[in-house]
Protein backbone atom coordinates (compact mmCIF):
# COMPACT_ATOMS: atom_id res chain seq x y z
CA UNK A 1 31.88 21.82 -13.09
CA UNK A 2 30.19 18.66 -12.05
CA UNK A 3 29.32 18.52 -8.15
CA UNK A 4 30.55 15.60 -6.54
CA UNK A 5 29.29 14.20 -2.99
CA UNK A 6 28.88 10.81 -0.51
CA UNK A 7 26.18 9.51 -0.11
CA UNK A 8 24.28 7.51 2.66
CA UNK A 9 24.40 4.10 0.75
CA UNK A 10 21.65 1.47 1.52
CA UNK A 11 23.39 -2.09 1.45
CA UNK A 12 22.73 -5.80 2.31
CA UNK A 13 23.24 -6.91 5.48
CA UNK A 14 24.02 -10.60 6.23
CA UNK A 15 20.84 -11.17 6.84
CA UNK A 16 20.30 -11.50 3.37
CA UNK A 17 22.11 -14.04 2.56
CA UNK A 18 25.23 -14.92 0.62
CA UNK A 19 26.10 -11.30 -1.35
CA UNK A 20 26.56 -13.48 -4.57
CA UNK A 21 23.43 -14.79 -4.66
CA UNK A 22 22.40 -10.77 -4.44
CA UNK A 23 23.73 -9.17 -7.20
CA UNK A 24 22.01 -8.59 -10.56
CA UNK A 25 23.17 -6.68 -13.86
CA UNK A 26 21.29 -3.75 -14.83
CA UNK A 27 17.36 -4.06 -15.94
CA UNK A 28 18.29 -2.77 -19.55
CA UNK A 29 20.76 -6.84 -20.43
CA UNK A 30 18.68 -8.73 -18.27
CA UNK A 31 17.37 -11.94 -20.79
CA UNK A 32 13.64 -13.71 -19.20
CA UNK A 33 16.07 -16.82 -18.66
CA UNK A 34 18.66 -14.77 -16.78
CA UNK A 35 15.62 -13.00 -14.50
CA UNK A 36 14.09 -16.32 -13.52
CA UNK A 37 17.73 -17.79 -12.85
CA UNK A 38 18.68 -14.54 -10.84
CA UNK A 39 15.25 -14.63 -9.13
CA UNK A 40 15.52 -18.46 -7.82
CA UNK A 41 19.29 -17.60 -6.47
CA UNK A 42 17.45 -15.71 -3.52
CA UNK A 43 14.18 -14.22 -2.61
CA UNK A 44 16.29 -10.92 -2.24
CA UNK A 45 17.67 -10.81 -5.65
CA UNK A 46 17.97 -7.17 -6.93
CA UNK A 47 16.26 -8.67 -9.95
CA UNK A 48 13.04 -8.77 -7.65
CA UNK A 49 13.93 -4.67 -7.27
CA UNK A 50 15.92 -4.05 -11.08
CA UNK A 51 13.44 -6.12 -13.08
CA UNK A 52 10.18 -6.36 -11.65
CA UNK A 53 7.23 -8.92 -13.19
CA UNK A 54 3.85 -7.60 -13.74
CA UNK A 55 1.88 -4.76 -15.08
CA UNK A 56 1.93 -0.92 -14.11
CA UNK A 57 0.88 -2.55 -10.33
CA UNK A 58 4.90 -3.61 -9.91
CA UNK A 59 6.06 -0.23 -9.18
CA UNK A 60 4.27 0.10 -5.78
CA UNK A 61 5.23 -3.65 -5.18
CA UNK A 62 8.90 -3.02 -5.12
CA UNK A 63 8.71 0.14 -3.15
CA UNK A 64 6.75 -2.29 -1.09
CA UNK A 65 9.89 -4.73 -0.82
CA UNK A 66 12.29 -2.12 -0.24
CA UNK A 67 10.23 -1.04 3.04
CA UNK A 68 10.23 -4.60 3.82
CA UNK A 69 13.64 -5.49 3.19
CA UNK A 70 14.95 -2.66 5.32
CA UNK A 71 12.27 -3.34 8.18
CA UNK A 72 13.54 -6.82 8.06
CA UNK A 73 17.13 -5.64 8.83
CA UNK A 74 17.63 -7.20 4.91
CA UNK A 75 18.80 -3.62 3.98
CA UNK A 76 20.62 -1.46 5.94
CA UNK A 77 21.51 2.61 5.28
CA UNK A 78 24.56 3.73 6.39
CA UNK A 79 24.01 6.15 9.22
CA UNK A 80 26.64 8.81 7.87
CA UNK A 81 27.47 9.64 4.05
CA UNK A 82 30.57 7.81 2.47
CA UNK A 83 32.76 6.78 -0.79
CA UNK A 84 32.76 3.44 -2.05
CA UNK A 85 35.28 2.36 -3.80
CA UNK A 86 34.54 -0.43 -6.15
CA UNK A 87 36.80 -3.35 -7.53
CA UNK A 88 35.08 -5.63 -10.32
CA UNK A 89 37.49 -8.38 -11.71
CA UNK A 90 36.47 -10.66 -14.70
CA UNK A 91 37.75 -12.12 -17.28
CA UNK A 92 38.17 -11.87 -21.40
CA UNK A 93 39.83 -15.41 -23.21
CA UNK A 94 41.11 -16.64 -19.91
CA UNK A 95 43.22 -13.51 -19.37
CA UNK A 96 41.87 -11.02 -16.20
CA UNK A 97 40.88 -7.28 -16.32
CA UNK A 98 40.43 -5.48 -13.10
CA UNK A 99 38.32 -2.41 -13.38
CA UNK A 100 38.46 0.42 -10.45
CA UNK A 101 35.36 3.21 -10.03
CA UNK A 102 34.56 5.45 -6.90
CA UNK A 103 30.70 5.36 -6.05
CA UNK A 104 29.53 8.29 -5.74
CA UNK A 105 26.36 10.97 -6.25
CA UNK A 106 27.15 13.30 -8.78
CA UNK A 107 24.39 16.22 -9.51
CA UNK A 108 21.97 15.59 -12.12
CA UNK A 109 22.22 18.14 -14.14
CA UNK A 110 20.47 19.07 -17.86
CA UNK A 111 23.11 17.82 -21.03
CA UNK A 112 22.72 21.45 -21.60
CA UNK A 113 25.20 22.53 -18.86
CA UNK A 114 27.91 20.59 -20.58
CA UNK A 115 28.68 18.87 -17.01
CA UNK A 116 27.69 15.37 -18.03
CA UNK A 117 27.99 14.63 -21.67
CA UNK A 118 26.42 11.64 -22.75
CA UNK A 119 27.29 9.73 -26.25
CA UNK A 120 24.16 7.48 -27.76
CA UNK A 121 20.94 8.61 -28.12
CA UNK A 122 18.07 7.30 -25.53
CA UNK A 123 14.34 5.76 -26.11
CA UNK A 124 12.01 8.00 -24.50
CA UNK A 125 9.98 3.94 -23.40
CA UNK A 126 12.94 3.29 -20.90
CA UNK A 127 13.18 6.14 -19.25
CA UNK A 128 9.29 6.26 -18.87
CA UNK A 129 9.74 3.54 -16.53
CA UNK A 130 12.18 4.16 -14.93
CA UNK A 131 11.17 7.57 -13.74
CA UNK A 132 8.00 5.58 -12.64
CA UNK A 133 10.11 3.11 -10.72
CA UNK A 134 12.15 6.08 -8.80
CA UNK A 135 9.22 7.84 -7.81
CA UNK A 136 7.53 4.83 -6.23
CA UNK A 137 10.47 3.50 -4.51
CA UNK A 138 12.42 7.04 -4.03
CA UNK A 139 15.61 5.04 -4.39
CA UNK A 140 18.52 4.37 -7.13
CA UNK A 141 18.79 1.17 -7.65
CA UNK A 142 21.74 0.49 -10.18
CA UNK A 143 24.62 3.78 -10.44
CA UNK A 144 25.33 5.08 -13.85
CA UNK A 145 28.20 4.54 -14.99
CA UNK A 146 30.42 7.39 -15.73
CA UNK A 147 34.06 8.28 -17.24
CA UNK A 148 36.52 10.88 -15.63
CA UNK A 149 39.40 11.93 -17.83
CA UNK A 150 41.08 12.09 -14.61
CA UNK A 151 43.91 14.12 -15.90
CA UNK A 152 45.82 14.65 -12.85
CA UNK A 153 45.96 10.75 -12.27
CA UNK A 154 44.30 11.89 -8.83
CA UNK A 155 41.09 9.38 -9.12
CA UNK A 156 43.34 6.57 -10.01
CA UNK A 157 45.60 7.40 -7.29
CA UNK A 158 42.79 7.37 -4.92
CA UNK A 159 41.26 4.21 -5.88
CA UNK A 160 44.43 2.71 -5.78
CA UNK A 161 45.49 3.59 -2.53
CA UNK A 162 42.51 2.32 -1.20
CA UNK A 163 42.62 -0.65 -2.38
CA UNK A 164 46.28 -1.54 -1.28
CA UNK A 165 45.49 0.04 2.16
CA UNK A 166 42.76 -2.85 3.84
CA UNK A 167 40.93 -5.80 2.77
CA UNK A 168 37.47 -4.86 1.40
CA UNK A 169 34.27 -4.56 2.93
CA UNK A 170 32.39 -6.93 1.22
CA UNK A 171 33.43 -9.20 -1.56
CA UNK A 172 31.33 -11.48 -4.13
CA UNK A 173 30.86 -13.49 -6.92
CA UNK A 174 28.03 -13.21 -8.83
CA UNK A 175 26.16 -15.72 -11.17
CA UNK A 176 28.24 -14.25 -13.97
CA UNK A 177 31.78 -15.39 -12.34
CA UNK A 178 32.76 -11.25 -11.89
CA UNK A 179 34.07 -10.87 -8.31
CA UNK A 180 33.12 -7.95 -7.13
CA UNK A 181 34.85 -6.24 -3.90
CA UNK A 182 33.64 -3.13 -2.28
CA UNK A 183 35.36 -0.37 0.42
CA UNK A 184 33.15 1.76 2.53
CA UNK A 185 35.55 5.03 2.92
CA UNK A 186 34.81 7.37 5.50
CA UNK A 187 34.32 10.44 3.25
CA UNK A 188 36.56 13.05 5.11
CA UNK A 189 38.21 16.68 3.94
CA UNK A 190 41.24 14.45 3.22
CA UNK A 191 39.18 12.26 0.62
CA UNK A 192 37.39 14.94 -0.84
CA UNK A 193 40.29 16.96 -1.75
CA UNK A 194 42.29 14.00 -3.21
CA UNK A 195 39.15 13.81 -5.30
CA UNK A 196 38.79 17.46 -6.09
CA UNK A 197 40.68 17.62 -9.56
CA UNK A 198 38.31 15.37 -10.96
CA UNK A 199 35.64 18.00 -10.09
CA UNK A 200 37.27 20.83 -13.01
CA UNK A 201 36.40 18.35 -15.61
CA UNK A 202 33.05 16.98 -17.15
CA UNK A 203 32.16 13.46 -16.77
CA UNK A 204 31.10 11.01 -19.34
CA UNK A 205 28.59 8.56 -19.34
CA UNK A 206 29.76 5.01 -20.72
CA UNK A 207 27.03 3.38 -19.89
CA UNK A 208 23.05 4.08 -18.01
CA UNK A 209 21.73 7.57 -20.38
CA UNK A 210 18.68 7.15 -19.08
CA UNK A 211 19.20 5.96 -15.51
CA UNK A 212 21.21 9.84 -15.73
CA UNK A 213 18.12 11.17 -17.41
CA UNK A 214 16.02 9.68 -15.37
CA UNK A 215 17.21 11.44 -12.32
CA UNK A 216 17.45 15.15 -13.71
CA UNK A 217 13.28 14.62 -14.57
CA UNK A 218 13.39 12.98 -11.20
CA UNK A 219 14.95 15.91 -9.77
CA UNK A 220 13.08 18.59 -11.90
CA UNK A 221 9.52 17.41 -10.58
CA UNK A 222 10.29 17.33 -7.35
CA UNK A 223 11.53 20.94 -7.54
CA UNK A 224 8.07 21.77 -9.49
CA UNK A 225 6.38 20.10 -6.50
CA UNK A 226 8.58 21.53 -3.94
CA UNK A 227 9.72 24.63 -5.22
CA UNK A 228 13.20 23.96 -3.80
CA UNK A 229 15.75 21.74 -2.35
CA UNK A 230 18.64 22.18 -0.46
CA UNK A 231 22.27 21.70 -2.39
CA UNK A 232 22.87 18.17 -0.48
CA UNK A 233 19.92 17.04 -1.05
CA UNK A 234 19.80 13.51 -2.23
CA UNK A 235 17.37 13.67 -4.75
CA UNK A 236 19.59 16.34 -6.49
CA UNK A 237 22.03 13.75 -7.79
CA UNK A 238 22.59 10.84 -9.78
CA UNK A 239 24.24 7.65 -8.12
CA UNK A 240 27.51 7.23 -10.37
CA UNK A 241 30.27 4.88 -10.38
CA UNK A 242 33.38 6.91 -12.41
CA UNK A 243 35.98 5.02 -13.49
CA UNK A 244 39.40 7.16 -14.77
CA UNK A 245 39.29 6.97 -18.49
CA UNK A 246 43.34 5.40 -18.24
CA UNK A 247 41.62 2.30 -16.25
CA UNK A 248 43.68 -1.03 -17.95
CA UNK A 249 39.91 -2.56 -17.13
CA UNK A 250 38.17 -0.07 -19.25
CA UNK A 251 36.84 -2.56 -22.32
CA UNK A 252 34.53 -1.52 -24.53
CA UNK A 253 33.28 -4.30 -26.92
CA UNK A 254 31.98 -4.42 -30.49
CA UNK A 255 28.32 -5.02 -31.17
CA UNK A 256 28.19 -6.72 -34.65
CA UNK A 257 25.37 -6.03 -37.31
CA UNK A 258 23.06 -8.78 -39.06
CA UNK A 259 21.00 -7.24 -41.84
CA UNK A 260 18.12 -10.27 -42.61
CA UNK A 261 18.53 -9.61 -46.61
CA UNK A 262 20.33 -10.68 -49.50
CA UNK A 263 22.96 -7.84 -50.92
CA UNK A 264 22.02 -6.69 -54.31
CA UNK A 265 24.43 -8.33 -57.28
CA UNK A 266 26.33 -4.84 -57.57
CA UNK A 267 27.13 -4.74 -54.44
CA UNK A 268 30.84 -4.50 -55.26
CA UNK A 269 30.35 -1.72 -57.99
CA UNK A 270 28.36 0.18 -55.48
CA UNK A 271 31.11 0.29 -52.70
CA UNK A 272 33.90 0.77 -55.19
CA UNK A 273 34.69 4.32 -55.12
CA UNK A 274 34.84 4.27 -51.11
CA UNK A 275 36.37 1.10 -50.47
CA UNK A 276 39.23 -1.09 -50.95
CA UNK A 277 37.55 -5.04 -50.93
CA UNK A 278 40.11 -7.76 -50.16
CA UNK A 279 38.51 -11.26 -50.10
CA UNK A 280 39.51 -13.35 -46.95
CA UNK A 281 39.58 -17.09 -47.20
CA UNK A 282 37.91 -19.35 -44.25
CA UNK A 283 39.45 -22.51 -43.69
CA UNK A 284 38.38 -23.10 -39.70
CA UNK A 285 35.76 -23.64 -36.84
CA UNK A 286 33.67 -20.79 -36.77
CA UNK A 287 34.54 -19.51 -33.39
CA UNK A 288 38.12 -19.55 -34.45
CA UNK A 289 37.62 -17.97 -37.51
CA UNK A 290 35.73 -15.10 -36.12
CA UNK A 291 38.82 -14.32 -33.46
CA UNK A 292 41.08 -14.65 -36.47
CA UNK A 293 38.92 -11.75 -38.52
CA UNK A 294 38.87 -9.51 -35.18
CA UNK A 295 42.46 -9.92 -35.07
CA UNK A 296 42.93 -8.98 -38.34
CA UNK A 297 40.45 -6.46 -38.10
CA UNK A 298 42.48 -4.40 -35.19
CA UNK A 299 45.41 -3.93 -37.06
CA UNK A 300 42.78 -2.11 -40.01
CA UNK A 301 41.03 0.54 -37.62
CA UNK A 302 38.77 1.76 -39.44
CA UNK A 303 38.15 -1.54 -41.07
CA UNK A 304 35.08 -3.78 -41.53
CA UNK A 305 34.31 -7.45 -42.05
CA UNK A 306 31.46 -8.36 -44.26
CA UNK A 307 29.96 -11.78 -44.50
CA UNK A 308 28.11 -13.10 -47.24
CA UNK A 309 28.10 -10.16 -49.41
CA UNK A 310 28.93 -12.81 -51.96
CA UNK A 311 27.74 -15.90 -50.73
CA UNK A 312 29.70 -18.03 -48.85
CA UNK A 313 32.38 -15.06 -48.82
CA UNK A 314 34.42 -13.19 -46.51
CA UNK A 315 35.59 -9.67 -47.55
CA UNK A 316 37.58 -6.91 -45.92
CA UNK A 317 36.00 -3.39 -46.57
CA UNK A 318 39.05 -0.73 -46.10
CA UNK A 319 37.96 3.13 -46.60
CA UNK A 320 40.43 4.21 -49.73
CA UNK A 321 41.37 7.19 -48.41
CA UNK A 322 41.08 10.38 -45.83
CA UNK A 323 38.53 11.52 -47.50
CA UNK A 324 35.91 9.02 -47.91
CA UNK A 325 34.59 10.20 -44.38
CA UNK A 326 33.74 13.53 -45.10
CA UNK A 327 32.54 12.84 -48.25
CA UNK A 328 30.15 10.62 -47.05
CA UNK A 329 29.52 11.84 -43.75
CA UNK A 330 25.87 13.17 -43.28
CA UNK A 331 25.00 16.64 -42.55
CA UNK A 332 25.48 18.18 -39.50
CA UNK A 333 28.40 15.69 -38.63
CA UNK A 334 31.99 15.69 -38.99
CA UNK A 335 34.36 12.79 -40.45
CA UNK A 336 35.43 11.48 -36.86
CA UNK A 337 31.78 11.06 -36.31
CA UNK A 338 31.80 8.88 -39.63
CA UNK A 339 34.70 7.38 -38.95
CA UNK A 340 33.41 5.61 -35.72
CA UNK A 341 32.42 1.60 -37.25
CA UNK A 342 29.04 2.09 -36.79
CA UNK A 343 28.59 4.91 -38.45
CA UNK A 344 30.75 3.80 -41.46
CA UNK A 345 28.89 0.94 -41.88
CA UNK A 346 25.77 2.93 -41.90
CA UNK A 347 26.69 5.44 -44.34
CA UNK A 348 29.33 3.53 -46.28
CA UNK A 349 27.74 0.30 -46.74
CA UNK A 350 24.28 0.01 -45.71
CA UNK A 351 23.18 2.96 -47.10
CA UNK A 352 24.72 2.59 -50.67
CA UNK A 353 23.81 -1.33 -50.24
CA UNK A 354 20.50 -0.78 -48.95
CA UNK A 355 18.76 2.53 -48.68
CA UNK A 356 18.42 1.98 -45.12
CA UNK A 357 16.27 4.79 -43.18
CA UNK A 358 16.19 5.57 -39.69
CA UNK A 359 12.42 4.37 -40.00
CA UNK A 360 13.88 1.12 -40.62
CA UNK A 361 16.27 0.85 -38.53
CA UNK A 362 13.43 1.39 -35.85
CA UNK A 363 11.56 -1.42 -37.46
CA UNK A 364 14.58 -3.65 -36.82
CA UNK A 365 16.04 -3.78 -40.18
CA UNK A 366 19.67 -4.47 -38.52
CA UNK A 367 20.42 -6.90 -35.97
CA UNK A 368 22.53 -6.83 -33.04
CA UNK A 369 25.05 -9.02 -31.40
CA UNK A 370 27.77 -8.66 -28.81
CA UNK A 371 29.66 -12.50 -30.04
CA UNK A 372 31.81 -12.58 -33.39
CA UNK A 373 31.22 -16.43 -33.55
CA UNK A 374 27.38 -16.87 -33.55
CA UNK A 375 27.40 -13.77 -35.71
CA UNK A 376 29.68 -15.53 -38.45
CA UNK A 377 27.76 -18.89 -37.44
CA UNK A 378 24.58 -17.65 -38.61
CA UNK A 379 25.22 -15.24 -41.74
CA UNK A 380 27.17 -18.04 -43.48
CA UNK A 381 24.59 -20.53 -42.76
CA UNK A 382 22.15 -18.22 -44.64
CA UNK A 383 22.20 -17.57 -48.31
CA UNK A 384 19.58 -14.27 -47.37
CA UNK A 385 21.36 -12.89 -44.92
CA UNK A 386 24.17 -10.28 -44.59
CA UNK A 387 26.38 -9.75 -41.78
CA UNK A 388 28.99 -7.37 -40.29
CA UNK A 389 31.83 -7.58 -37.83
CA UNK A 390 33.41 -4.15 -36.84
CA UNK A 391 36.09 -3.01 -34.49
CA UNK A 392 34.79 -1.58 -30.85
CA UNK A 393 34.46 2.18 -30.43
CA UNK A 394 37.58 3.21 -28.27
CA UNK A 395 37.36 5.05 -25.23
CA UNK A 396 39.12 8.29 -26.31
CA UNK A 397 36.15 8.24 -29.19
CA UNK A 398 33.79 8.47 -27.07
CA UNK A 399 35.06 11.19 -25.18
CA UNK A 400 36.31 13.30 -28.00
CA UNK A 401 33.07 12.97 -29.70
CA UNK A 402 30.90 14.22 -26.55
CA UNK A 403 33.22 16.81 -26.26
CA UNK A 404 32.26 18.10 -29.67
CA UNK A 405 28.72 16.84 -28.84
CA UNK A 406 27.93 14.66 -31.45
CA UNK A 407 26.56 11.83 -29.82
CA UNK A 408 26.62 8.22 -31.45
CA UNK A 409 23.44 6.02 -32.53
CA UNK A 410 22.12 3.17 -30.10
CA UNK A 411 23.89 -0.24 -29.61
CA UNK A 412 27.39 1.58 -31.15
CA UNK A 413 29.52 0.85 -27.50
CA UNK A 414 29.33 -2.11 -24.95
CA UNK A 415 31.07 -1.36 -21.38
CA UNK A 416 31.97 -4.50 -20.33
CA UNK A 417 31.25 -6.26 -18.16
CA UNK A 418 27.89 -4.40 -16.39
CA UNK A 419 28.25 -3.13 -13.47
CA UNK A 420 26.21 -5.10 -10.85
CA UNK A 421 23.35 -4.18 -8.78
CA UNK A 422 22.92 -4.16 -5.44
CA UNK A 423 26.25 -3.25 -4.08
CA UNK A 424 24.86 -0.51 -3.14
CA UNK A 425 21.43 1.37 -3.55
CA UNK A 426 21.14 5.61 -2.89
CA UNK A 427 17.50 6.27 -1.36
CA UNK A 428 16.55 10.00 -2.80
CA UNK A 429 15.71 11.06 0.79
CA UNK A 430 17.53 12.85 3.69
């Protein structure tokens, strides 16, 4: 049962500047053009805070700022703990989402306790410095970002309500063209116990594994140092922004798969016995033809586009049957695990193709990217290169496959868009 409090947020002021020119995504999607762009917009960019420059020195540098910043009246705590209740709008091929999430610290507890179930494996390298970034600045700096079930409907109620009830706090734009509104709610009995069904459920992490796991080691030294600390205690949770999983701004995009190599001449012969292959003819601008195949690729769900298998050629890949994902499902796994794109690409195709290991894969044998178009753009441009497009990972899989704790390989699920930084920040301190 995951414990659920306010928190004493630590926010802008208007000192700082226009709130826009604040915001930054989190550290982990950050390119070097974006940082410089991000850290010209203002000298109190969260970038300067998120994404550091320099060697092991930085850490003690930002803590540095953050002391400044709230000296300066640049930062600001507020003096008693609240909710905040956060609106981000954006938009996907000119039509607008609007996603809804209550900021809040929930505690950071071990994946063992089954309270917050994550569903991609972490690199122990990122959470290495982020740990060293907490403990220098003793402050959260982006929230994780976390899925409720919500079965009740009582989170979406309350977000809702709060929203129709006032303007918002503060409201922004950032870089990105998101607009991004906040409410400050006074976080009363009345709150909490709209709030409280949400508690008898476990929470999922979308997005920020090892911001989460950063702040249960976080929490664990300091109770080897201290030997104890009080149940409100701050640096016993995790700043979280949970959004219910029925949100109509939930999206979850598909990160597409470039393998740099040539597919062997049998390919076809080799994916035969799991696979139905259609051949798809181009006749367009890439950009179009890419949104055609993902069109065409949502009405096959467990479907994948390969490029260039045959040169110059488009195929559909469409499991034959039920039973080609148990069959080829690796051990210790179950068929929905398989069944998630991918993992069907990795054990349907690339495997059979390829012989790819997980040694390879951390040697970057497979390429990542978010866009259909440049993906199609460059395969078919190359006569050694093989590319992918699959559908996105859905919500409810991500959920049902925590719940049966099976977690998902790296780069399988994109929450989009990030959230942003700086909204709000939770110092680990009373």
């Amino acid at each position: 049962m995951p414990q659920f409090l306010p928190f004493r947020g630590l926010r802008y002021t208007e000192r700082a500047g226009v709130l826009g020119d604040l915001l930054a995504p989190p550290y982990d999607v950050i390119s070097p053009e974006q940082q410089r762009e991000l850290a010209q917009r203002s000298p109190y960019n969260a970038v300067h805070l998120e994404l550091a420059e320099g060697g092991d020195e930085r850490y003690e540098r930002v803590a540095g700022l953050l002391r400044e910043w709230e000296e300066q009246g640049i930062l600001q705590r507020d003096a008693e703990p609240m909710l905040y209740v956060y609106e981000q709008a954006f938009d996907i091929h000119g039509q607008e989402f609007r996603r809804r999430a209550v900021l809040a610290a929930v505690e950071a507890q071990p994946w063992e306790a089954g309270v917050v179930k994550p569903h991609e494996f972490t690199l122990s390298g990122p959470k290495e410095d982020r740990l060293r970034l907490l403990e220098a600045t003793k402050v959260q700096l982006s929230p994780v970002f976390m899925i409720a079930r919500d079965r009740a409907d009582q989170l979406r109620h309350f977000l809702d309500q709060t929203i129709q009830s006032r303007p918002a706090d503060v409201e922004a734009t950032s870089s990105d063209g998101d607009r991004h509104r906040l409410w400050v709610v006074e976080a009363g009995r009345y709150e909490l116990r709209q709030l409280a069904p949400i508690l008898a459920e476990s929470l999922y992490i979308a997005d920020g594994h090892h911001r989460y796991e950063t702040a249960v080691n976080y929490r664990n030294r300091l109770l080897e140092r201290e030997g104890r600390l009080e149940h409100d205690h701050p640096a016993r949770y995790a700043m979280a922004a949970i959004v219910p999983a029925t949100d109509p701004g939930l999206v979850v995009r598909p990160i597409h798969r470039i393998v740099p190599r040539q597919a062997p001449a049998n390919w076809a012969e080799r994916l035969h016995d799991n696979f139905a292959i259609e051949e798809v003819k181009l006749a367009g601008a890439d950009h179009v033809e890419a949104e055609a195949l993902l069109t065409r690729l949502a009405d096959e769900p467990s479907g994948i586009v390969a490029l260039n298998l045959k040169p110059g050629m488009v195929h559909i890949l469409k499991p034959r049957d039920e039973s080609v994902f148990e069959r080829i499902a690796p051990s210790g796994h179950t068929g929905d695990w398989v069944r998630v794109g991918p993992n069907l690409l990795r054990y349907g195709v690339l495997n059979p193709l390829w012989d790819i290991s997980d040694e390879d894969l951390r040697q970057g044998a497979v390429e990542f990217d978010h866009e259909a178009g440049p993906t199609l753009s460059r395969v078919m441009s190359s006569a050694n290169t093989t590319g992918f497009l699959l559908n996105a990972v859905t919500v409810h899989q991500v959920i049902d496959l925590a719940d049966a704790g099976e977690r998902l390989p790296q780069k399988s699920t994109f929450f989009h868009p990030k959230l942003g930084t700086g909204l709000v920040l939770n110092p680990l301190y009373p």
